[in-house]
Protein backbone atom coordinates (compact mmCIF):
# COMPACT_ATOMS: atom_id res chain seq x y z
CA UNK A 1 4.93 2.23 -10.44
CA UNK A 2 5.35 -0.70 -12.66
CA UNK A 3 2.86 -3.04 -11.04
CA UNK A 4 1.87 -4.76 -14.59
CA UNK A 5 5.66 -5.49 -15.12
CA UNK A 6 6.00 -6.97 -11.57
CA UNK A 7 6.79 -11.23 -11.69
CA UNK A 8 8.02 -11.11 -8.15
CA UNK A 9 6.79 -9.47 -4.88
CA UNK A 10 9.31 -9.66 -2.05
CA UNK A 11 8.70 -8.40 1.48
CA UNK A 12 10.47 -7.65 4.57
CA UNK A 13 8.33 -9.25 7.74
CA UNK A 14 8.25 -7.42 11.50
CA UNK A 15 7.18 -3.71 10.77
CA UNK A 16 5.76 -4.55 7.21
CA UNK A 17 3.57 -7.88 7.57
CA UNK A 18 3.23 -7.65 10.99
CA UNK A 19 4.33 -6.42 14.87
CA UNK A 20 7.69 -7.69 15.44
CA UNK A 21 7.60 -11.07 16.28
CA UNK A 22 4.34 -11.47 16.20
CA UNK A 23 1.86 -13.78 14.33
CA UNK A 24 0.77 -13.17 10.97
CA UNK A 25 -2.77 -11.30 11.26
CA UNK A 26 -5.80 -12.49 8.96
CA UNK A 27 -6.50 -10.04 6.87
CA UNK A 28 -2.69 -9.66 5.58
CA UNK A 29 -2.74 -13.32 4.98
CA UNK A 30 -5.83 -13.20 2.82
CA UNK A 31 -4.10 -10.83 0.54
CA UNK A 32 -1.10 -12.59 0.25
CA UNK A 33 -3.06 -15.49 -0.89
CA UNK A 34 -4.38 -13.36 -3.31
CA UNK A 35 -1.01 -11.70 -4.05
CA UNK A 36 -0.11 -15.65 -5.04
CA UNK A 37 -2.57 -16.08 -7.79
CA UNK A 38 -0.90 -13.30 -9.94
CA UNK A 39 2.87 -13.27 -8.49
CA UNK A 40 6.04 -15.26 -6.92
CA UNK A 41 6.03 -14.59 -3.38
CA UNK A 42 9.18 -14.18 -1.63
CA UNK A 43 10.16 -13.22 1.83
CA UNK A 44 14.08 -11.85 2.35
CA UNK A 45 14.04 -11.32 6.27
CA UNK A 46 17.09 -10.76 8.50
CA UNK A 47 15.71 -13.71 10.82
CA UNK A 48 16.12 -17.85 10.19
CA UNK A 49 13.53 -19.01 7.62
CA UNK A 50 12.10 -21.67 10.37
CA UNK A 51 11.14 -18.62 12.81
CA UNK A 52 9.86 -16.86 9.60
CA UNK A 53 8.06 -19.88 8.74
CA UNK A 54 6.32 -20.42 12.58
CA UNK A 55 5.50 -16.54 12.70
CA UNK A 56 3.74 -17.08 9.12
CA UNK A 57 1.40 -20.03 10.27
CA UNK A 58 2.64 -22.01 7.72
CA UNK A 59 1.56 -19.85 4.81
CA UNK A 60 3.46 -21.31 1.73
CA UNK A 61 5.92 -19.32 0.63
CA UNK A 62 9.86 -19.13 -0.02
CA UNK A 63 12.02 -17.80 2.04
CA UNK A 64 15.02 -16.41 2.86
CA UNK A 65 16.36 -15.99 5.87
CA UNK A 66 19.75 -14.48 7.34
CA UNK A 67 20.24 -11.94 5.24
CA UNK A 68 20.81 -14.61 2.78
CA UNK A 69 22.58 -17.10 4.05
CA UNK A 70 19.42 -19.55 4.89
CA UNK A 71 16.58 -20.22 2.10
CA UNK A 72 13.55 -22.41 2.09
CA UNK A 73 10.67 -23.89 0.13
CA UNK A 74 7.31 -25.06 0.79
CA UNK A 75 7.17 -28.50 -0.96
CA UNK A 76 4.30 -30.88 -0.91
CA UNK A 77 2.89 -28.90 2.32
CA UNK A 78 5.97 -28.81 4.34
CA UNK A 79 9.06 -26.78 4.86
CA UNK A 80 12.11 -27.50 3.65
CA UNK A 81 15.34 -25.75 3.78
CA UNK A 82 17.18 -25.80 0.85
CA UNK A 83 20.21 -24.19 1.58
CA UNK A 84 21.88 -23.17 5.00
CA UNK A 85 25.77 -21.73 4.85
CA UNK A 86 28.21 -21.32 7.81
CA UNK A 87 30.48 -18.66 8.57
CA UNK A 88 33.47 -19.08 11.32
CA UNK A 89 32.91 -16.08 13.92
CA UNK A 90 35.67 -15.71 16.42
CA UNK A 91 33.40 -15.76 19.16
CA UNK A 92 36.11 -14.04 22.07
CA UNK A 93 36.80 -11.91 19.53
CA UNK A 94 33.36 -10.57 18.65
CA UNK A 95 32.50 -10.20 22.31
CA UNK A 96 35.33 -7.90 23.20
CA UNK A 97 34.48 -5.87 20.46
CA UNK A 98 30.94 -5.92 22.04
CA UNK A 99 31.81 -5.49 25.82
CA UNK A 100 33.72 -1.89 24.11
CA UNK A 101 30.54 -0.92 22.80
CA UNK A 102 28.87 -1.17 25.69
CA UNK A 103 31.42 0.22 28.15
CA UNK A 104 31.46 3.33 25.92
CA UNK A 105 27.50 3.53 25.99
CA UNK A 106 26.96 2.55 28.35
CA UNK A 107 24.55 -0.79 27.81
CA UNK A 108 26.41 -2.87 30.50
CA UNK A 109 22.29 -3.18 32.03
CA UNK A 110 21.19 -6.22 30.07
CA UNK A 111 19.20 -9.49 30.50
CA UNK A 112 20.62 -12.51 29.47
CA UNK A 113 23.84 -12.72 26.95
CA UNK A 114 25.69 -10.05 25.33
CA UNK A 115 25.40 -11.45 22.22
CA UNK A 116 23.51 -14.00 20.45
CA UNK A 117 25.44 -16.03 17.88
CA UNK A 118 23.81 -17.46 15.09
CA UNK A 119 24.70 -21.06 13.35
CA UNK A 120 24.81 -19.31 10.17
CA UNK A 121 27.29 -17.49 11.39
CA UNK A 122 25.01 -14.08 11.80
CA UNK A 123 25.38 -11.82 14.88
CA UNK A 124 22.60 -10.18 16.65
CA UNK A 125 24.17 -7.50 19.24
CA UNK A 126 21.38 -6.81 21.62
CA UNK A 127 21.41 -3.97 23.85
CA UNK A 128 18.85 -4.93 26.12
CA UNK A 129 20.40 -8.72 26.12
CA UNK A 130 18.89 -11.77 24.75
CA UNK A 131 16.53 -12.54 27.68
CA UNK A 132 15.05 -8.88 27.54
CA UNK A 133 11.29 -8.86 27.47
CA UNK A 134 9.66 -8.16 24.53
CA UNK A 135 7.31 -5.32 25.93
CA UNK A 136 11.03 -3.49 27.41
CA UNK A 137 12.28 -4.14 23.69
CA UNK A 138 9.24 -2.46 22.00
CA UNK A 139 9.28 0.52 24.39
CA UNK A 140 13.45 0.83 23.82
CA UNK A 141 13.71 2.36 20.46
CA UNK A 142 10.76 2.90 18.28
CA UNK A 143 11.82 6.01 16.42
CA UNK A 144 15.80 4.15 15.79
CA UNK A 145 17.66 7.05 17.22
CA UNK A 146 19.73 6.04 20.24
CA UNK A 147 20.68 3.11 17.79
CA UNK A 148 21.53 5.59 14.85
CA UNK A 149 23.15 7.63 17.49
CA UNK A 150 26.17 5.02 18.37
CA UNK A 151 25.47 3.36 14.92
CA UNK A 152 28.68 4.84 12.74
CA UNK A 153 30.52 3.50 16.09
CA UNK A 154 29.40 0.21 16.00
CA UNK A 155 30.30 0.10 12.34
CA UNK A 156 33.82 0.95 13.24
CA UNK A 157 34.90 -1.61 15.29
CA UNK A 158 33.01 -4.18 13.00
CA UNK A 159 34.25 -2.51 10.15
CA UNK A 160 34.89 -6.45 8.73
CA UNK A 161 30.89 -7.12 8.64
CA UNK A 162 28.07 -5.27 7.38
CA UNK A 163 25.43 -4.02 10.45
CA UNK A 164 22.19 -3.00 10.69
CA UNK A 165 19.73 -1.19 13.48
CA UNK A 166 17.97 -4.22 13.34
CA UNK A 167 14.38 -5.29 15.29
CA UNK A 168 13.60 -3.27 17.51
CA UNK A 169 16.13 -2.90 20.20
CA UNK A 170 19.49 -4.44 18.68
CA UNK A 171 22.23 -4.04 15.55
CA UNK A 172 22.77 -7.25 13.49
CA UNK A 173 25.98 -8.16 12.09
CA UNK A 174 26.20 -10.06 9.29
CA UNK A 175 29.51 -11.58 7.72
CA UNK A 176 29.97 -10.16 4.48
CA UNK A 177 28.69 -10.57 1.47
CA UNK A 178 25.36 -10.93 3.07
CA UNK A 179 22.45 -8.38 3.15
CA UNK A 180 19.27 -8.41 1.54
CA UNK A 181 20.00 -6.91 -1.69
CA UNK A 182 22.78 -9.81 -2.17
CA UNK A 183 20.18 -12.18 -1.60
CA UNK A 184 17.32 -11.09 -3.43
CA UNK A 185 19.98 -10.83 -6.68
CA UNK A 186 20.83 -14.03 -5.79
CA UNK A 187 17.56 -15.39 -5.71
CA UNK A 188 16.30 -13.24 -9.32
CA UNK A 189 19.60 -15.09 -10.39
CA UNK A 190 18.58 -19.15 -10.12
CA UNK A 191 15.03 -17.88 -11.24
CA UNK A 192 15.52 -16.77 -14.47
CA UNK A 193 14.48 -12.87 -13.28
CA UNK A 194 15.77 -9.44 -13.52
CA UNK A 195 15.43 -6.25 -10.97
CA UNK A 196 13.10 -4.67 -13.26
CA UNK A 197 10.61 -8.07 -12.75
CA UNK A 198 10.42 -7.15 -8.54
CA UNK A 199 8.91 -5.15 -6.38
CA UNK A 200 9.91 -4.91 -2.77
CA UNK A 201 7.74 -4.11 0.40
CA UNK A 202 9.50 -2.93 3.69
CA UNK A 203 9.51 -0.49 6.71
CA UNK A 204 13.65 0.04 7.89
CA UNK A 205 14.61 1.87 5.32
CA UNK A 206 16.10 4.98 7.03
CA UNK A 207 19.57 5.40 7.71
CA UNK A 208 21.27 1.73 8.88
CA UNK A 209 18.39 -0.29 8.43
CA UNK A 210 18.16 -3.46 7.33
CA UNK A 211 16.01 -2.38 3.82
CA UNK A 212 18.00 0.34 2.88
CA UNK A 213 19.99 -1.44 0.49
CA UNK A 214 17.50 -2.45 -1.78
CA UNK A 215 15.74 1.04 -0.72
CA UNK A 216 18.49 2.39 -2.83
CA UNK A 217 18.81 0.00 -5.46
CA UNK A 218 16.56 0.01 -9.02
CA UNK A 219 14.05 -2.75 -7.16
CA UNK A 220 10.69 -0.64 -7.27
CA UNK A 221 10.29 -0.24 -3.36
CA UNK A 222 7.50 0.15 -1.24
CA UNK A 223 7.73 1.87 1.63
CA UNK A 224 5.99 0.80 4.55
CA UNK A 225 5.67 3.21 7.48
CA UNK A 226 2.96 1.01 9.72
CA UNK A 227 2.42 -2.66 9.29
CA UNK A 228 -1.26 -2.62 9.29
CA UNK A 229 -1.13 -0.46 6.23
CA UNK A 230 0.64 -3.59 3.91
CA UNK A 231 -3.12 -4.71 2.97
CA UNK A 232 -4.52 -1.95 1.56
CA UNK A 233 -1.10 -0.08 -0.47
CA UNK A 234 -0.57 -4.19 -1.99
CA UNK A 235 -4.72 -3.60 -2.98
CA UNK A 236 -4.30 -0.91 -4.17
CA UNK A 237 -0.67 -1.20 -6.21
CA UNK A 238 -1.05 -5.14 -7.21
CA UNK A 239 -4.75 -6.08 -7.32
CA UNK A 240 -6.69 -2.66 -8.34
């Protein structure tokens, strides 16, 4: 580990900060504010920077949201979003592709919408639907393998966008260039930084998840098995 070296500690948020969706507990907010005394803080999370924001309780920190295609700042005590792109989805399009997926998996028992389309132009393909509770979501999946089992599938018929098992009952499809290793190079780009100057922290890291890009890169990465374990491996790592 090259925690000395280390300018720049990214992080991934549900499963590594905290229970998905769910508010930022106190004790991994204390060491983040310690974490800021030594390092730049950055989150690169697969959800909008405002939701990231909300979840955080305001902690200051930048963001980046949709796998790149959102990014924020706190300035003067305040959020503010300093860039947001748009990419054109063919919405009929993407929803036959969808309505195949789930005729041939059958996922055709679902709450809500089939799909929930993002104004960045990110989709989030949830099986359960968009109105699914979150206790039916949490129970769905936990281990990732009905998703990894009809995952190279869903890559084929959106074999023009990049998708991940994403949350904790869904796949998100994201227009490509975008993913989380784009952004974060992006984002060691306009900061003057190299890969060797960040570490990363994050828990989907198997096989189609939304990490393992940058689990595969040269960014030192973290692995993060249980979200109440963050606290004491960024002690021990960053502030021994």
């Amino acid at each position: 580990m090259r925690g000395h070296d280390i300018k720049l500690i990214a992080m991934d948020l549900d499963g590594t900060l905290t229970q998905h969706k769910s508010p930022l507990e106190r004790e991994c907010r204390d060491v983040l504010e310690e974490l800021s005394h030594k390092f730049r803080l950055l989150m690169v999370c697969a959800g909008g920077c405002e939701r990231v924001y909300k979840q955080m309780g305001g902690f200051p920190i930048d963001i980046i949201g949709f796998y790149g295609m959102q990014s924020s700042a706190v300035i003067d005590g305040a959020q503010v979003i300093l860039d947001s792109q748009t990419v054109y989805n063919d919405k009929d399009d993407i929803l036959i592709r969808a309505g195949m997926i789930r005729n041939e998996f059958g996922f055709n028992d679902y709450d809500g919408d089939s799909i929930e389309f993002h104004a960045s132009g990110l989709i989030t393909f949830p099986i359960l639907g968009t109105k699914a509770q979150l206790d039916k979501k949490l129970a769905y999946d936990p281990d990732r393998l009905k998703r990894r089992h009809c995952y190279g599938r869903v890559q084929g018929v959106f074999s023009d966008y990049t998708v991940f098992i994403g949350g904790t009952s869904s796949f998100d499809i994201a227009p490509r260039p975008y993913c989380k290793l784009y952004a974060i190079d992006s984002y060691l780009r306009a900061a003057g930084l190299k890969r060797e100057d960040a570490a990363y922290f994050g828990d989907d890291y198997g096989i189609g998840g939304n990490d393992r890009d940058l689990y595969e890169s040269d960014i030192e990465f973290v692995c993060i098995d249980n979200y109440l374990d963050f606290p004491s491996k960024a002690r021990q790592m960053f502030l021994g």
